[in-house]
PDB file of N, CA and C in Angstrom:
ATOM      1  N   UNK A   1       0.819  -1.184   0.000  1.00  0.00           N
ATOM      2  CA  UNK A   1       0.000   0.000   0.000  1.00  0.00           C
ATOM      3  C   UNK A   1       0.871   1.259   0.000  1.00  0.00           C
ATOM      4  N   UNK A   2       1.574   1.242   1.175  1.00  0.00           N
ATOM      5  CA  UNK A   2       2.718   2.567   1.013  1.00  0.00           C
ATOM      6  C   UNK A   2       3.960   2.405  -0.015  1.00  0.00           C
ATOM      7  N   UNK A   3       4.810   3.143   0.110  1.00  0.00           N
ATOM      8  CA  UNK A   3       5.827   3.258  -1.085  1.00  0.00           C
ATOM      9  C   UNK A   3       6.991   2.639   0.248  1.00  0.00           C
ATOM     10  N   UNK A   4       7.870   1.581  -0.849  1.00  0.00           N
ATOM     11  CA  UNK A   4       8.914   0.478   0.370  1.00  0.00           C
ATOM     12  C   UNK A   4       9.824   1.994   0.921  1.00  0.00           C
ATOM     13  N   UNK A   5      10.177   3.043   0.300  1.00  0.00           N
ATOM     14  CA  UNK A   5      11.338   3.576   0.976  1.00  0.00           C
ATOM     15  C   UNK A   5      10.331   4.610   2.212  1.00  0.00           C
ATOM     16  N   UNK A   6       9.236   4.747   1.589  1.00  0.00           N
ATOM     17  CA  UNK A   6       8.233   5.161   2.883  1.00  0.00           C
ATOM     18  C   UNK A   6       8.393   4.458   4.447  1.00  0.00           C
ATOM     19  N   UNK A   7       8.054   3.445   3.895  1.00  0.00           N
ATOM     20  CA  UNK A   7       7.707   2.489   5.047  1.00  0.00           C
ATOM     21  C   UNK A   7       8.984   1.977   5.952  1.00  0.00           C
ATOM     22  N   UNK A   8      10.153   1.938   5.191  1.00  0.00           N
ATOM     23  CA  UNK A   8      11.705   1.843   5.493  1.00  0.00           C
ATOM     24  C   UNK A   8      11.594   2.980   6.638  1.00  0.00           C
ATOM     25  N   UNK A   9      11.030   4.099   6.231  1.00  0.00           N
ATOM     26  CA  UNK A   9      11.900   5.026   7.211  1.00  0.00           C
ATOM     27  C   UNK A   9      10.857   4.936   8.209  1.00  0.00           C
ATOM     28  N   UNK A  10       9.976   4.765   8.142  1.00  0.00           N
ATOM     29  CA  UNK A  10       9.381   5.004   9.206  1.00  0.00           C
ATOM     30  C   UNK A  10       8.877   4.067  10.340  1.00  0.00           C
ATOM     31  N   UNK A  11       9.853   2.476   9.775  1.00  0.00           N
ATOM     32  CA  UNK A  11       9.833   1.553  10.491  1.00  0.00           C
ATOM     33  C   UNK A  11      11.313   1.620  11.192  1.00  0.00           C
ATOM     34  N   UNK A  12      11.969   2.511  11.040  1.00  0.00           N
ATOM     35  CA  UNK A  12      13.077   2.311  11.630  1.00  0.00           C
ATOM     36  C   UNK A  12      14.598   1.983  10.884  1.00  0.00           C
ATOM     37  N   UNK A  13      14.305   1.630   9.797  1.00  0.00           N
ATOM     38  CA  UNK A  13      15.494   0.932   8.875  1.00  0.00           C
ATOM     39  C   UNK A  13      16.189   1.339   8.434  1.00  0.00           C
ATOM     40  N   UNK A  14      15.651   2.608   7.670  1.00  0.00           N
ATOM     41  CA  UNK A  14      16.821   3.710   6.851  1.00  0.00           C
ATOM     42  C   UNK A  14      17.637   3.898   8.064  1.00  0.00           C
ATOM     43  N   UNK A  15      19.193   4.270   7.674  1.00  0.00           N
ATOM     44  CA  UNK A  15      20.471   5.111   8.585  1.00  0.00           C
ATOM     45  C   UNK A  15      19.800   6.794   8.946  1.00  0.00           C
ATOM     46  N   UNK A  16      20.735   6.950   9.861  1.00  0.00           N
ATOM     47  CA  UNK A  16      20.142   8.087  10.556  1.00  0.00           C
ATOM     48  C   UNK A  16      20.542   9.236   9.752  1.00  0.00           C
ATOM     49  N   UNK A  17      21.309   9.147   8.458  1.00  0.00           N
ATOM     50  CA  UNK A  17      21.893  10.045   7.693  1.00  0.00           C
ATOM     51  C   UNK A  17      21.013  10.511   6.858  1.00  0.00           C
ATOM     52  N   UNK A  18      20.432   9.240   6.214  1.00  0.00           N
ATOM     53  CA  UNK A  18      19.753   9.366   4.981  1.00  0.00           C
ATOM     54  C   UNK A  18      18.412   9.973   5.965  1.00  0.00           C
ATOM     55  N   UNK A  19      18.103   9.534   7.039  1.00  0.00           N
ATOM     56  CA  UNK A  19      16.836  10.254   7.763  1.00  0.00           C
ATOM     57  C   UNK A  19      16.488  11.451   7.482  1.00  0.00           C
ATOM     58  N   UNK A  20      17.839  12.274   8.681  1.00  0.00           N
ATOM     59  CA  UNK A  20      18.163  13.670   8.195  1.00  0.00           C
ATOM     60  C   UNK A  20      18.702  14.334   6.731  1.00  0.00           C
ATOM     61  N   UNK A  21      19.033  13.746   6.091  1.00  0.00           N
ATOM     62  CA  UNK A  21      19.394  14.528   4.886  1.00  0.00           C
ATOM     63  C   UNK A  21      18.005  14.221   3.699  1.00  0.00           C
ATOM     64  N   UNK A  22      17.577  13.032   3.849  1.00  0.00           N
ATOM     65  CA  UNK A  22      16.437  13.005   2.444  1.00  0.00           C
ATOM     66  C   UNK A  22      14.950  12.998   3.332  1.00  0.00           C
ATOM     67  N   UNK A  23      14.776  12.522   4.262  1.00  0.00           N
ATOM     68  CA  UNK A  23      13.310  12.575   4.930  1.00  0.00           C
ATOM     69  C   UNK A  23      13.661  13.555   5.448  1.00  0.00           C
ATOM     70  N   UNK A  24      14.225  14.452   6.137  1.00  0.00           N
ATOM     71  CA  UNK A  24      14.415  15.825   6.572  1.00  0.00           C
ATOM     72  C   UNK A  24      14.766  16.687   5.735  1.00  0.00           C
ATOM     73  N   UNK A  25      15.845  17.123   5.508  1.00  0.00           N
ATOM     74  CA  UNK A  25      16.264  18.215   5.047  1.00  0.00           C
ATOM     75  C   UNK A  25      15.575  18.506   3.504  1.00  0.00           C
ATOM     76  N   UNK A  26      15.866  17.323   2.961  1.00  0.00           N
ATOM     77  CA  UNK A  26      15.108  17.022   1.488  1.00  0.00           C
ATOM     78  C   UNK A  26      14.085  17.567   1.391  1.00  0.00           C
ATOM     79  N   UNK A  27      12.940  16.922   1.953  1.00  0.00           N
ATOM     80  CA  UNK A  27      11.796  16.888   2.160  1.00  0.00           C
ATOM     81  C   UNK A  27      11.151  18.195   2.213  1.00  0.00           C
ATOM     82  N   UNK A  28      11.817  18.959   3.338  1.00  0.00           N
ATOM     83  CA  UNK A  28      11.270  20.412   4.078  1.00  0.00           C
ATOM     84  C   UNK A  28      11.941  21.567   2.770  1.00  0.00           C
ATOM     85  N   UNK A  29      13.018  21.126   2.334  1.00  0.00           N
ATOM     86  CA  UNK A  29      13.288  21.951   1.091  1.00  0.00           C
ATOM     87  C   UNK A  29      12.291  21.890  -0.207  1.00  0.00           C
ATOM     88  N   UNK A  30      11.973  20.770  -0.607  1.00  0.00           N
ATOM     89  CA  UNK A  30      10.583  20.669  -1.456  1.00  0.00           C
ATOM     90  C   UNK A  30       9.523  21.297  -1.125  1.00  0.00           C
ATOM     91  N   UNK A  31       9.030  20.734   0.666  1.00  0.00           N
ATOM     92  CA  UNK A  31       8.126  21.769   0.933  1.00  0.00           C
ATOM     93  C   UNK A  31       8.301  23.453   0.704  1.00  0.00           C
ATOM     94  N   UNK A  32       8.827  23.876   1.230  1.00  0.00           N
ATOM     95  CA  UNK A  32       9.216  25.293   1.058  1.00  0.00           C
ATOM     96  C   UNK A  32       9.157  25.934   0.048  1.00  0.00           C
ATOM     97  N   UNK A  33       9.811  24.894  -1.139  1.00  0.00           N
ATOM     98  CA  UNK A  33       9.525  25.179  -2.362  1.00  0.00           C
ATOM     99  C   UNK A  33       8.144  25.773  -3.119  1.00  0.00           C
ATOM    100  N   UNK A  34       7.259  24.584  -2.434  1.00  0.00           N
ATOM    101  CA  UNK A  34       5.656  24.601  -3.046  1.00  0.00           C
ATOM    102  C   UNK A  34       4.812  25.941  -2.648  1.00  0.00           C
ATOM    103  N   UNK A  35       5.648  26.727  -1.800  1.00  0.00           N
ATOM    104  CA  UNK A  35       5.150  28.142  -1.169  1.00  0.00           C
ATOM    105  C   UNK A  35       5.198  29.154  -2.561  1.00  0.00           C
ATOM    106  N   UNK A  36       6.355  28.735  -3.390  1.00  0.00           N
ATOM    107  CA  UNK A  36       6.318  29.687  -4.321  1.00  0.00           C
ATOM    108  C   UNK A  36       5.671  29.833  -5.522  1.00  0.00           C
ATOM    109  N   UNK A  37       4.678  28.562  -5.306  1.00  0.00           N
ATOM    110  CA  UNK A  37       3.487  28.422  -6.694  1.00  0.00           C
ATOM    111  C   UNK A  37       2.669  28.991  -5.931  1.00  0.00           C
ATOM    112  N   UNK A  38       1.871  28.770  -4.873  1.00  0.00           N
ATOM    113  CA  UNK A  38       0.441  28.934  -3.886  1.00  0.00           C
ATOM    114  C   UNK A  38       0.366  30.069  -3.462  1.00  0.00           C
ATOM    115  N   UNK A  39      -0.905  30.938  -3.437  1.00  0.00           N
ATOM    116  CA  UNK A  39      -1.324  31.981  -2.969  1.00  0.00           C
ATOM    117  C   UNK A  39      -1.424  31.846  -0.927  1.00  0.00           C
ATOM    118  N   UNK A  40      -0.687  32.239  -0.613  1.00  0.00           N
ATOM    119  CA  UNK A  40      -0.422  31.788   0.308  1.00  0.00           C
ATOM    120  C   UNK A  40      -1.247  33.238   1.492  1.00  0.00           C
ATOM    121  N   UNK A  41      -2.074  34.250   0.637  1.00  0.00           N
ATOM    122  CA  UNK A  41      -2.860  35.514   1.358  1.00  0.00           C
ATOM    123  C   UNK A  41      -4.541  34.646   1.100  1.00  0.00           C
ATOM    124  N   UNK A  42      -5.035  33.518   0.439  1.00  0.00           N
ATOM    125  CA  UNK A  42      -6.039  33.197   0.302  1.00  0.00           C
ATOM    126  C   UNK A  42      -6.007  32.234   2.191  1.00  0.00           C
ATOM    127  N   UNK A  43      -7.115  32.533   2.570  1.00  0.00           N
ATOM    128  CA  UNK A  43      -6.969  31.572   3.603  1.00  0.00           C
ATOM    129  C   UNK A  43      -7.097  30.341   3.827  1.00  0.00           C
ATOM    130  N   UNK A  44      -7.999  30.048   3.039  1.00  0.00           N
ATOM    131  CA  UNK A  44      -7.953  28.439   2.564  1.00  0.00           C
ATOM    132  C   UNK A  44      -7.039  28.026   2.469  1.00  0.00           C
ATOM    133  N   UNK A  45      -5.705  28.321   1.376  1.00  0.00           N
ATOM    134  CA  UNK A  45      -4.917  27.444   0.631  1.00  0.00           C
ATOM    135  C   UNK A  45      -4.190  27.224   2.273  1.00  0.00           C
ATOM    136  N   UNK A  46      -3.864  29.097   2.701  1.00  0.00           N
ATOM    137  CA  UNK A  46      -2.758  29.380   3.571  1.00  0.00           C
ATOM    138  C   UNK A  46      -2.768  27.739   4.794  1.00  0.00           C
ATOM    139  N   UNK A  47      -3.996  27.556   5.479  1.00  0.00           N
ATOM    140  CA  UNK A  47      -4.250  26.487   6.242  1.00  0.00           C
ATOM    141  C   UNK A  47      -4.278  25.048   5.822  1.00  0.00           C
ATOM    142  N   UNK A  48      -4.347  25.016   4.859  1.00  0.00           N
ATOM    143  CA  UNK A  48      -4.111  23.520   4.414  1.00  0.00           C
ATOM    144  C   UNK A  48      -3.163  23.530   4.404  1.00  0.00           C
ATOM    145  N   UNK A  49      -1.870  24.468   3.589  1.00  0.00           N
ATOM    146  CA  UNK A  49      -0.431  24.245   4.193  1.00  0.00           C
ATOM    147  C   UNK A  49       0.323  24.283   5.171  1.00  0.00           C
ATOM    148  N   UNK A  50      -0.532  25.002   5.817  1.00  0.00           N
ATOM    149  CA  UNK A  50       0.403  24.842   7.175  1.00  0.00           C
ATOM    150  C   UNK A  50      -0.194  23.817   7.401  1.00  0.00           C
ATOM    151  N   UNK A  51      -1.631  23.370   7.532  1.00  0.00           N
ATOM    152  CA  UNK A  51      -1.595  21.807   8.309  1.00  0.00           C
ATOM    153  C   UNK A  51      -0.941  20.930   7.669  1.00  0.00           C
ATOM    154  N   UNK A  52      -0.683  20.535   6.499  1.00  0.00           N
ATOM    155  CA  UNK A  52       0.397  19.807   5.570  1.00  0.00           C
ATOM    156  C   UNK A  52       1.700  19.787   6.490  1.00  0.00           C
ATOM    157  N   UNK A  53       2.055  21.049   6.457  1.00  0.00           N
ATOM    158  CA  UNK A  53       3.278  21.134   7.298  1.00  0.00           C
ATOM    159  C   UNK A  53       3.718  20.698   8.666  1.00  0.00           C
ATOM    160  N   UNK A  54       2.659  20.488   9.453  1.00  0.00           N
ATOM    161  CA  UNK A  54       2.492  20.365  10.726  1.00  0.00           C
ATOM    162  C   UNK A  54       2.324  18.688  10.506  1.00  0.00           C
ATOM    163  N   UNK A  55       2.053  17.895   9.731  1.00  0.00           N
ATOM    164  CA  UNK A  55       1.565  16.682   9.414  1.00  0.00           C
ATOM    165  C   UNK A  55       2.731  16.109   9.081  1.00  0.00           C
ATOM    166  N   UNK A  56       3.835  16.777   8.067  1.00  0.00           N
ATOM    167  CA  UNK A  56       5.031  16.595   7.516  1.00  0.00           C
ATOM    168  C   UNK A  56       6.190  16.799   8.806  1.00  0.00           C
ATOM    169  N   UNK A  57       5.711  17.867   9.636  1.00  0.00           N
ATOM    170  CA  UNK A  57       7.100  17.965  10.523  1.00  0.00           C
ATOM    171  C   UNK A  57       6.394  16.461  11.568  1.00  0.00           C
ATOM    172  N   UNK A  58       5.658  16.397  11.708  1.00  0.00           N
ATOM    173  CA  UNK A  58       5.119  15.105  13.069  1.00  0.00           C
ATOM    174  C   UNK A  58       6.227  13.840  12.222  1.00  0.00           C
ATOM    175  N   UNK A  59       5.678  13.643  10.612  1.00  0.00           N
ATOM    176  CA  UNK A  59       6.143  12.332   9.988  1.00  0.00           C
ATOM    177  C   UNK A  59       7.772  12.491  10.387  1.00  0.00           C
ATOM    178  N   UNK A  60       8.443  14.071   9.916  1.00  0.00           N
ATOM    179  CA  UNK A  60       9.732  14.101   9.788  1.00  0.00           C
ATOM    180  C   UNK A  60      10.622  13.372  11.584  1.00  0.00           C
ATOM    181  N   UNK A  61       9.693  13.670  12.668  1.00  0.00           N
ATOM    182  CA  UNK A  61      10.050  13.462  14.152  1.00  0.00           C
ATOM    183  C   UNK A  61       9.557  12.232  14.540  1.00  0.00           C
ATOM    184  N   UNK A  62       8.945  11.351  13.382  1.00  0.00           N
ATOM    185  CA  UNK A  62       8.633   9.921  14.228  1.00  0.00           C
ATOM    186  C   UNK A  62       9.910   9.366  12.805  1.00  0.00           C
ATOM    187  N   UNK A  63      10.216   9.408  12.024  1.00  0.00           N
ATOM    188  CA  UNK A  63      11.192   9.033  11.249  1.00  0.00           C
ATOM    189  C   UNK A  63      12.480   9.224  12.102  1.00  0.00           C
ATOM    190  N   UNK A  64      12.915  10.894  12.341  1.00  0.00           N
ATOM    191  CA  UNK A  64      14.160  10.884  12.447  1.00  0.00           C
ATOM    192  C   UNK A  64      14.301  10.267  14.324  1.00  0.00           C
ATOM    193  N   UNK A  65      13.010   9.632  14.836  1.00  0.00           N
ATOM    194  CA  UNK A  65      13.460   9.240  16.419  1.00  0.00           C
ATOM    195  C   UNK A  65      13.277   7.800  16.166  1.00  0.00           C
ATOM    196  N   UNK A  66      12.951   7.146  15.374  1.00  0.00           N
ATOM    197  CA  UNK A  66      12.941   5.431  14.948  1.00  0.00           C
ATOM    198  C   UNK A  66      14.423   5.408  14.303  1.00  0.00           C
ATOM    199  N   UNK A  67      14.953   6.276  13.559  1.00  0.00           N
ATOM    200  CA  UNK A  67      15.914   6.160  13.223  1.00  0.00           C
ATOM    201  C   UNK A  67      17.499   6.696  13.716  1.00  0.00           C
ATOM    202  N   UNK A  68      17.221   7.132  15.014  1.00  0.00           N
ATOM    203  CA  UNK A  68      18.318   7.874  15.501  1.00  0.00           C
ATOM    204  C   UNK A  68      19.149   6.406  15.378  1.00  0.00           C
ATOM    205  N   UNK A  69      19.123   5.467  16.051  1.00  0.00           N
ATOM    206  CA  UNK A  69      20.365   4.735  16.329  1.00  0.00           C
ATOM    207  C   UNK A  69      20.948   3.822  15.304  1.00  0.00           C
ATOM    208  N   UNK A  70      20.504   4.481  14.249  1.00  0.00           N
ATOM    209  CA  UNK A  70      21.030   3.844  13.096  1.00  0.00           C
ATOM    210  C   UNK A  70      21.794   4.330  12.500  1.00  0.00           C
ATOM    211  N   UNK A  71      23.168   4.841  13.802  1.00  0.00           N
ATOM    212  CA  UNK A  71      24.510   5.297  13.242  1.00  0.00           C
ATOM    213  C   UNK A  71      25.747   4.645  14.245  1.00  0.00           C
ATOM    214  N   UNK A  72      26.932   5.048  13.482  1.00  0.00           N
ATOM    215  CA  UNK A  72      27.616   4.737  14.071  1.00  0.00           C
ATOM    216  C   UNK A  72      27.716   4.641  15.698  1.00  0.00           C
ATOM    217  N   UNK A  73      27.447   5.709  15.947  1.00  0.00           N
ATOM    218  CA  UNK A  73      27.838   6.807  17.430  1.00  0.00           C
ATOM    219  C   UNK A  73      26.201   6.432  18.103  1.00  0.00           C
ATOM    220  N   UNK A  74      26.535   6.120  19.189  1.00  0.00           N
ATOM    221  CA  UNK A  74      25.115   5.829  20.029  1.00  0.00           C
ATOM    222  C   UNK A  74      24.746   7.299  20.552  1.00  0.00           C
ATOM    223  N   UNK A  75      26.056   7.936  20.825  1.00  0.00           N
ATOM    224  CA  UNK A  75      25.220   9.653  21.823  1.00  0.00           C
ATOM    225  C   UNK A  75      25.099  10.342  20.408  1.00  0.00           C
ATOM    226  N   UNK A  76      25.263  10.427  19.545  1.00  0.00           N
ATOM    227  CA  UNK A  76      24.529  10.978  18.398  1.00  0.00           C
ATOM    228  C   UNK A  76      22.932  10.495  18.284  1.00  0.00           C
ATOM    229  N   UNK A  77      22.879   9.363  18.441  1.00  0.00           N
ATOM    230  CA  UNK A  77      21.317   8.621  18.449  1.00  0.00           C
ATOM    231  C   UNK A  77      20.741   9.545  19.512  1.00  0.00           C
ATOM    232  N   UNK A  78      21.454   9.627  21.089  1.00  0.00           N
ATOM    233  CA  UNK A  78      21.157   9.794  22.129  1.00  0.00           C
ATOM    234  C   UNK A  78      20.338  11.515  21.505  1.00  0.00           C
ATOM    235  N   UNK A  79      21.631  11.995  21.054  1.00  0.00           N
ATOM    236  CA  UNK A  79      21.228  13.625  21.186  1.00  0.00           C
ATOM    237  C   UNK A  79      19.746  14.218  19.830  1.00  0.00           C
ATOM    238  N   UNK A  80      20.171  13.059  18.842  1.00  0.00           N
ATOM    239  CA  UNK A  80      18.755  13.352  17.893  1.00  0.00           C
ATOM    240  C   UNK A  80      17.685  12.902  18.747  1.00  0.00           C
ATOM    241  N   UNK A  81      17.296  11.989  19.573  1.00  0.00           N
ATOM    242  CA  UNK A  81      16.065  12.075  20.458  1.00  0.00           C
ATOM    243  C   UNK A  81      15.839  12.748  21.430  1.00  0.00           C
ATOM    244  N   UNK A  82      17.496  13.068  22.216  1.00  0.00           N
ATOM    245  CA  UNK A  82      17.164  14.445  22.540  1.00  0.00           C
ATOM    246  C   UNK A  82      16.458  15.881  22.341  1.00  0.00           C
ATOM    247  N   UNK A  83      17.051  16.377  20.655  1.00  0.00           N
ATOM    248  CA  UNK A  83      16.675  17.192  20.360  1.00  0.00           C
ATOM    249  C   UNK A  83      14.992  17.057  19.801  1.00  0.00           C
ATOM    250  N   UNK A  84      15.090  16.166  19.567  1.00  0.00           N
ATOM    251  CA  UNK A  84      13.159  15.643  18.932  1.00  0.00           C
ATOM    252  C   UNK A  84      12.154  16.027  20.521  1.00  0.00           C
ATOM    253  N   UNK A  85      12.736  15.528  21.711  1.00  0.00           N
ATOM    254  CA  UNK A  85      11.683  15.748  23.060  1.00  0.00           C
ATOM    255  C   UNK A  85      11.878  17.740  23.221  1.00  0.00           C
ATOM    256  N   UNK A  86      13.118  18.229  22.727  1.00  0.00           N
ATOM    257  CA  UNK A  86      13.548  19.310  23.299  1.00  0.00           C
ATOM    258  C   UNK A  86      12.184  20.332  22.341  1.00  0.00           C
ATOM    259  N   UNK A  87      12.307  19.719  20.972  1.00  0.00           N
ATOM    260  CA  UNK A  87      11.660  20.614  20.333  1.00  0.00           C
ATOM    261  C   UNK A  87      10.242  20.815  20.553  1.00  0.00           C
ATOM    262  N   UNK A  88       9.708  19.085  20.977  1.00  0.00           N
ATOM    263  CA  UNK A  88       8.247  19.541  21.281  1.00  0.00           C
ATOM    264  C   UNK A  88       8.047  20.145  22.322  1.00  0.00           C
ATOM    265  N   UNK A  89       8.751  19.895  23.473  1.00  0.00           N
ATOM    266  CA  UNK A  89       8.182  20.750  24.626  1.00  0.00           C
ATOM    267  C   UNK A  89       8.535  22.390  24.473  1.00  0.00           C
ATOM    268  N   UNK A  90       9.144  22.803  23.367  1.00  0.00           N
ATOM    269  CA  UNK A  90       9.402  24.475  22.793  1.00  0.00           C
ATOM    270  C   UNK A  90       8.156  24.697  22.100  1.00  0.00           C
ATOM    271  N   UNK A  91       7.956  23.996  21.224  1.00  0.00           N
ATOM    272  CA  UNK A  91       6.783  23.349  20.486  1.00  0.00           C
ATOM    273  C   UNK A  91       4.962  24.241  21.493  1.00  0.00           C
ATOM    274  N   UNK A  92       5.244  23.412  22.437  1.00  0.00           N
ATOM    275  CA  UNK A  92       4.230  23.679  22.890  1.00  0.00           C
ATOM    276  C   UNK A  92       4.335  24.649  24.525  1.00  0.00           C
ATOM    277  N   UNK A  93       5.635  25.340  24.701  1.00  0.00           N
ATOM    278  CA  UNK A  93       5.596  26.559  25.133  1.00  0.00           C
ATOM    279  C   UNK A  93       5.246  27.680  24.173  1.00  0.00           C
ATOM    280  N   UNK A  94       5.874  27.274  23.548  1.00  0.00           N
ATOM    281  CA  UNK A  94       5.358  28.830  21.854  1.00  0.00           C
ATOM    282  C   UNK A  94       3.779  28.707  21.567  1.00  0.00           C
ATOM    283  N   UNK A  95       3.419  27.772  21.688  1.00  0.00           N
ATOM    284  CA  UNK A  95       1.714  27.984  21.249  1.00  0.00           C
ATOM    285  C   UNK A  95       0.955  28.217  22.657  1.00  0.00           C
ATOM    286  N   UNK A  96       1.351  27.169  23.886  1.00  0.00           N
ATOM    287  CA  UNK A  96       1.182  28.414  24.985  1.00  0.00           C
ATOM    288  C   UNK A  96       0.815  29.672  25.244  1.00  0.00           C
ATOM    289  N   UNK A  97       2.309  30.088  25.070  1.00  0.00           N
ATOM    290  CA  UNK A  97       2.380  31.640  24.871  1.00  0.00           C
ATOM    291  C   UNK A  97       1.469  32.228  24.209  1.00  0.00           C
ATOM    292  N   UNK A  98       1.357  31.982  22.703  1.00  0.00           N
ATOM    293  CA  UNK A  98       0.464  32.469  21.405  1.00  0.00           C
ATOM    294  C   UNK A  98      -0.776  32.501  22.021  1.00  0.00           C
ATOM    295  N   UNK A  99      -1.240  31.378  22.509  1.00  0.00           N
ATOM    296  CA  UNK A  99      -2.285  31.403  23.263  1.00  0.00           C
ATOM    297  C   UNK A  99      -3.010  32.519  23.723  1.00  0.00           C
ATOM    298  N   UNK A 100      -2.127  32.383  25.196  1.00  0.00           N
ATOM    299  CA  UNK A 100      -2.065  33.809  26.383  1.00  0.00           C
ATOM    300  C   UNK A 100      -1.960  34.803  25.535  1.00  0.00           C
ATOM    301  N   UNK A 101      -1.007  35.132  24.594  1.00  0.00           N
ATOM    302  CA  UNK A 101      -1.203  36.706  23.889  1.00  0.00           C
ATOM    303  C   UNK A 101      -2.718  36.810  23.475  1.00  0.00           C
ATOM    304  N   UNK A 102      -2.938  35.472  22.594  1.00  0.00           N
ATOM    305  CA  UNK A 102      -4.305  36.072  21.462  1.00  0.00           C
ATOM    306  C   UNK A 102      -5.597  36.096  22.532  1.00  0.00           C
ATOM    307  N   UNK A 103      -5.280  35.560  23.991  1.00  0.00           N
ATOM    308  CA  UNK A 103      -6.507  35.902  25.125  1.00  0.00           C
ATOM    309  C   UNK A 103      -6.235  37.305  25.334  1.00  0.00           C
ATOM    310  N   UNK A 104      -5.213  37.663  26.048  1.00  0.00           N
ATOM    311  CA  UNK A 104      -4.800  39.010  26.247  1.00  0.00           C
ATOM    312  C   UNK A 104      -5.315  39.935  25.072  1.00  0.00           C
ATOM    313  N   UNK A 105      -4.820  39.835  23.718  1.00  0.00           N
ATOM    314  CA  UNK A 105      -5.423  40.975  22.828  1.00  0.00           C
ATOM    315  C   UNK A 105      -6.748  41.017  22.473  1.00  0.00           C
ATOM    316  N   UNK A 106      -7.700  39.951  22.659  1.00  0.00           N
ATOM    317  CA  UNK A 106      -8.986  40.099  22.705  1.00  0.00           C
ATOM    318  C   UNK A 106      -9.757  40.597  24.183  1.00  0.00           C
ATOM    319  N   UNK A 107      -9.201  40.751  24.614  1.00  0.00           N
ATOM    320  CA  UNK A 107      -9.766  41.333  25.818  1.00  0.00           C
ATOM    321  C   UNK A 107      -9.759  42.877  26.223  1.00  0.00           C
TER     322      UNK A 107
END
């Protein structure tokens, strides 16, 4: 049903290189890309891409944390799941925050 190099990464199999460089870096560079066809002031389109995006960064953080230890170096594994817990809990101080502001300015 899925595509094999799909399912590779997100079972764990791909190296932690190819993670970050073609399911990450790759990936988010294509995305970025697709900003420069799309009307991105219509609100419609604007929210489907960001939820795209938000859908794409979740896939990119269950890929690159199945695949951390599929390198040489174990505290390299250690520190990419590090940085994957570090980001969500920033993750969800920043929308927090956003939060509290957009209560505050409606009031």
């Amino acid at each position: 049903m899925w595509p094999q190099w799909l399912t590779d990464a997100l079972s764990g199999k791909a190296s932690l290189a190819r993670a970050f460089w073609v399911y990450g870096l790759g990936i988010s560079v294509a995305y970025s890309l697709i900003e420069l066809f799309i009307d991105v002031e219509n609100p419609l389109v604007a929210t489907f891409y960001m939820l795209a995006g938000v859908v794409l960064g979740v896939l990119q953080s269950i890929i690159l944390w199945r695949c951390a230890y599929n390198s040489r170096s174990k505290s390299l594994g250690r520190f990419v799941r590090i940085s994957i817990v570090f980001g969500f809990v920033a993750m969800a101080i920043v929308l927090y925050v956003l939060y509290q502001f957009g209560r505050a300015a409606a009031s």
